[in-house]
Protein backbone atom coordinates (compact mmCIF):
# COMPACT_ATOMS: atom_id res chain seq x y z
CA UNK A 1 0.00 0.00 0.00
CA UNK A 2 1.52 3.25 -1.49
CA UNK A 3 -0.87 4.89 1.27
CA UNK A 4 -4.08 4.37 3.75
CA UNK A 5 -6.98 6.34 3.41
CA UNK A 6 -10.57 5.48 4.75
CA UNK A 7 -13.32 7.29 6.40
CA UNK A 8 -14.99 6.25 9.44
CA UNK A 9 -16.36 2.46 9.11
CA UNK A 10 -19.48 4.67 11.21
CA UNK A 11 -19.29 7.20 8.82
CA UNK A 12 -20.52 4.58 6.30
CA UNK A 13 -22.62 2.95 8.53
CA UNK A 14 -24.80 5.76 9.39
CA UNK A 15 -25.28 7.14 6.35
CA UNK A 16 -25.90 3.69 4.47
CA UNK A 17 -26.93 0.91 6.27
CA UNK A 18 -25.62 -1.14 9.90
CA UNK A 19 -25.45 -3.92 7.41
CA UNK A 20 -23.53 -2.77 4.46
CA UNK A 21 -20.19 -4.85 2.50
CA UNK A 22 -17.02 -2.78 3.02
CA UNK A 23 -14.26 -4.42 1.43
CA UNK A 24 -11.00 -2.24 1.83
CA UNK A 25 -8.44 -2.37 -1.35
CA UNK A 26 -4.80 -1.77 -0.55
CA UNK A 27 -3.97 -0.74 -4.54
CA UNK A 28 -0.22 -0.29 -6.02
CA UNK A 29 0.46 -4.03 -5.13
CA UNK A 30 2.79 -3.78 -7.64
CA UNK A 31 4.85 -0.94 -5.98
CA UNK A 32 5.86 -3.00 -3.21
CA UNK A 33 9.34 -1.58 -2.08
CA UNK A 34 7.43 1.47 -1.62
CA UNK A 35 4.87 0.61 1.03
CA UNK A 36 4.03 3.14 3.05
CA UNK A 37 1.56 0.82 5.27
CA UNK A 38 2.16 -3.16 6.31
CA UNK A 39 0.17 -6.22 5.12
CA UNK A 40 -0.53 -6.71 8.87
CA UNK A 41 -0.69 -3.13 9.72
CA UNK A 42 -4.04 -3.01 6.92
CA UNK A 43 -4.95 -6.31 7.48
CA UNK A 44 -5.22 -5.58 11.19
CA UNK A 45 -7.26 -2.76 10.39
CA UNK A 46 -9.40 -4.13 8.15
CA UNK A 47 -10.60 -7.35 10.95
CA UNK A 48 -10.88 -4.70 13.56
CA UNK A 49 -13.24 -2.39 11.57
CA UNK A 50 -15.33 -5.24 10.69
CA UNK A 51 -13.77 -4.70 6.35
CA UNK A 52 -13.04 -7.10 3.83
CA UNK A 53 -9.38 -6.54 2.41
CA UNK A 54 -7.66 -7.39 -0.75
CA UNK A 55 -4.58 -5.67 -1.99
CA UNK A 56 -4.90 -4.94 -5.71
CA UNK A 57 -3.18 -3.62 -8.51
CA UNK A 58 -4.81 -1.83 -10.35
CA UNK A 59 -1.33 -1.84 -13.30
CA UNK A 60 -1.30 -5.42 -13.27
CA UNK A 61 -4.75 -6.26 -12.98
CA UNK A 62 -4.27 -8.53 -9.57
CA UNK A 63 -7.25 -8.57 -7.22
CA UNK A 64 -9.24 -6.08 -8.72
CA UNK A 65 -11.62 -8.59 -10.33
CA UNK A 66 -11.35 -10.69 -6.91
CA UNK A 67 -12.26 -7.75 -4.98
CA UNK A 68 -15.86 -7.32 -6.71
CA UNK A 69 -16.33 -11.10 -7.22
CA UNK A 70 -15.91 -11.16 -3.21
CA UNK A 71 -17.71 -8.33 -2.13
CA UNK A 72 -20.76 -9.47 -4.49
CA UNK A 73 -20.32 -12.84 -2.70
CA UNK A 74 -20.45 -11.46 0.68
CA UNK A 75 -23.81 -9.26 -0.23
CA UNK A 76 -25.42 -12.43 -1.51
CA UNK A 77 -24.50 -14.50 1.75
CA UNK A 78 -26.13 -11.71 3.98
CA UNK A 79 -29.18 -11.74 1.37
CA UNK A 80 -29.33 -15.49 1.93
CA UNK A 81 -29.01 -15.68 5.94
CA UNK A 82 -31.73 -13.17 6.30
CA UNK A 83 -29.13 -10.08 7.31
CA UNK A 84 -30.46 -7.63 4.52
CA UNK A 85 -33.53 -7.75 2.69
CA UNK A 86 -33.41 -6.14 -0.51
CA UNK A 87 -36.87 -5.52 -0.49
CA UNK A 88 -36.92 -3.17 2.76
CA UNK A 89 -35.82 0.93 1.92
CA UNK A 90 -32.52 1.60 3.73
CA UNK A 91 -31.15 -2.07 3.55
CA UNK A 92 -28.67 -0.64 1.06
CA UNK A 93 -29.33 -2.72 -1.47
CA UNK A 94 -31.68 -3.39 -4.57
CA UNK A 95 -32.86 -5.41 -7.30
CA UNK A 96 -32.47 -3.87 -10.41
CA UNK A 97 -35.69 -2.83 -12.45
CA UNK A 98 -39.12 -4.45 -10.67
CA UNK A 99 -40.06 -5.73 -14.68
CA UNK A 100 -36.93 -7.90 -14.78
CA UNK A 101 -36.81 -9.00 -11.40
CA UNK A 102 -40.58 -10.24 -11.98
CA UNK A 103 -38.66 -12.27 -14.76
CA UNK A 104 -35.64 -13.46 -12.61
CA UNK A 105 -37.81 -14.94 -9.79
CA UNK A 106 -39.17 -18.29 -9.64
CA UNK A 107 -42.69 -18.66 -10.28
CA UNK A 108 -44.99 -18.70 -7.28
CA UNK A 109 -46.80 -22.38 -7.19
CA UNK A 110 -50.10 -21.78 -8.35
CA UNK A 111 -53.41 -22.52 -6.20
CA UNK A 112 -54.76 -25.84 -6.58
CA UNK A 113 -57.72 -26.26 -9.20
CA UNK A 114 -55.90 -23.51 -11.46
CA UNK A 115 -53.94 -23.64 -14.67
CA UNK A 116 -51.67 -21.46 -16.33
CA UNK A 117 -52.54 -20.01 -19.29
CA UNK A 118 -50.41 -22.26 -22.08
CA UNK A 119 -50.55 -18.43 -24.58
């Protein structure tokens, strides 16, 4: 990490949600000999503020893709254990347009005695 710059983990609490992903990215991996801040120093951090880290390069590519693949992950294990409901305002989080998540979602089992319409 070239440097370390973050606001408050409350900071983005408040003004988002008690629930939210924060995954801190130590970038300029590849600049190593000029670290400014310690793999355990931001690693440290990053378990006592309750963040996800990943150092990245953005030059070389590393991490950067692993960082979103990860943080996406993390949102859809909270989603899954009940921990934010993308269907409440203020969770943080949202399905995209209502039309295509109408689409997405499994159908509903109809009522007994009813068929859907074969059109």
């Amino acid at each position: 990490l070239i440097s370390f710059h973050i606001y408050s983990k409350l900071d983005a609490r408040m003004l988002a949600s008690q629930n939210i992903v924060i995954i801190l990215c130590g970038n300029k991996k590849d600049l190593d000999a000029d670290r400014e801040v310690t793999f355990l120093e931001a690693s440290r951090f990053a378990q006592e503020n309750e963040l996800m880290f990943l150092e990245t390069s953005a030059l070389t590519g590393e991490n950067v893709e692993e960082a979103f693949v990860q943080c996406a992950r993390k949102i859809l294990n909270k989603i899954e254990s009940g921990e934010l409901d993308p269907e409440r305002m203020g969770s943080g989080i949202q399905y995209g347009d209502a039309a295509l998540r109408q689409l997405r979602s499994p159908r509903r089992a109809q009522p007994q005695g009813t068929q859907e319409c074969g059109c």
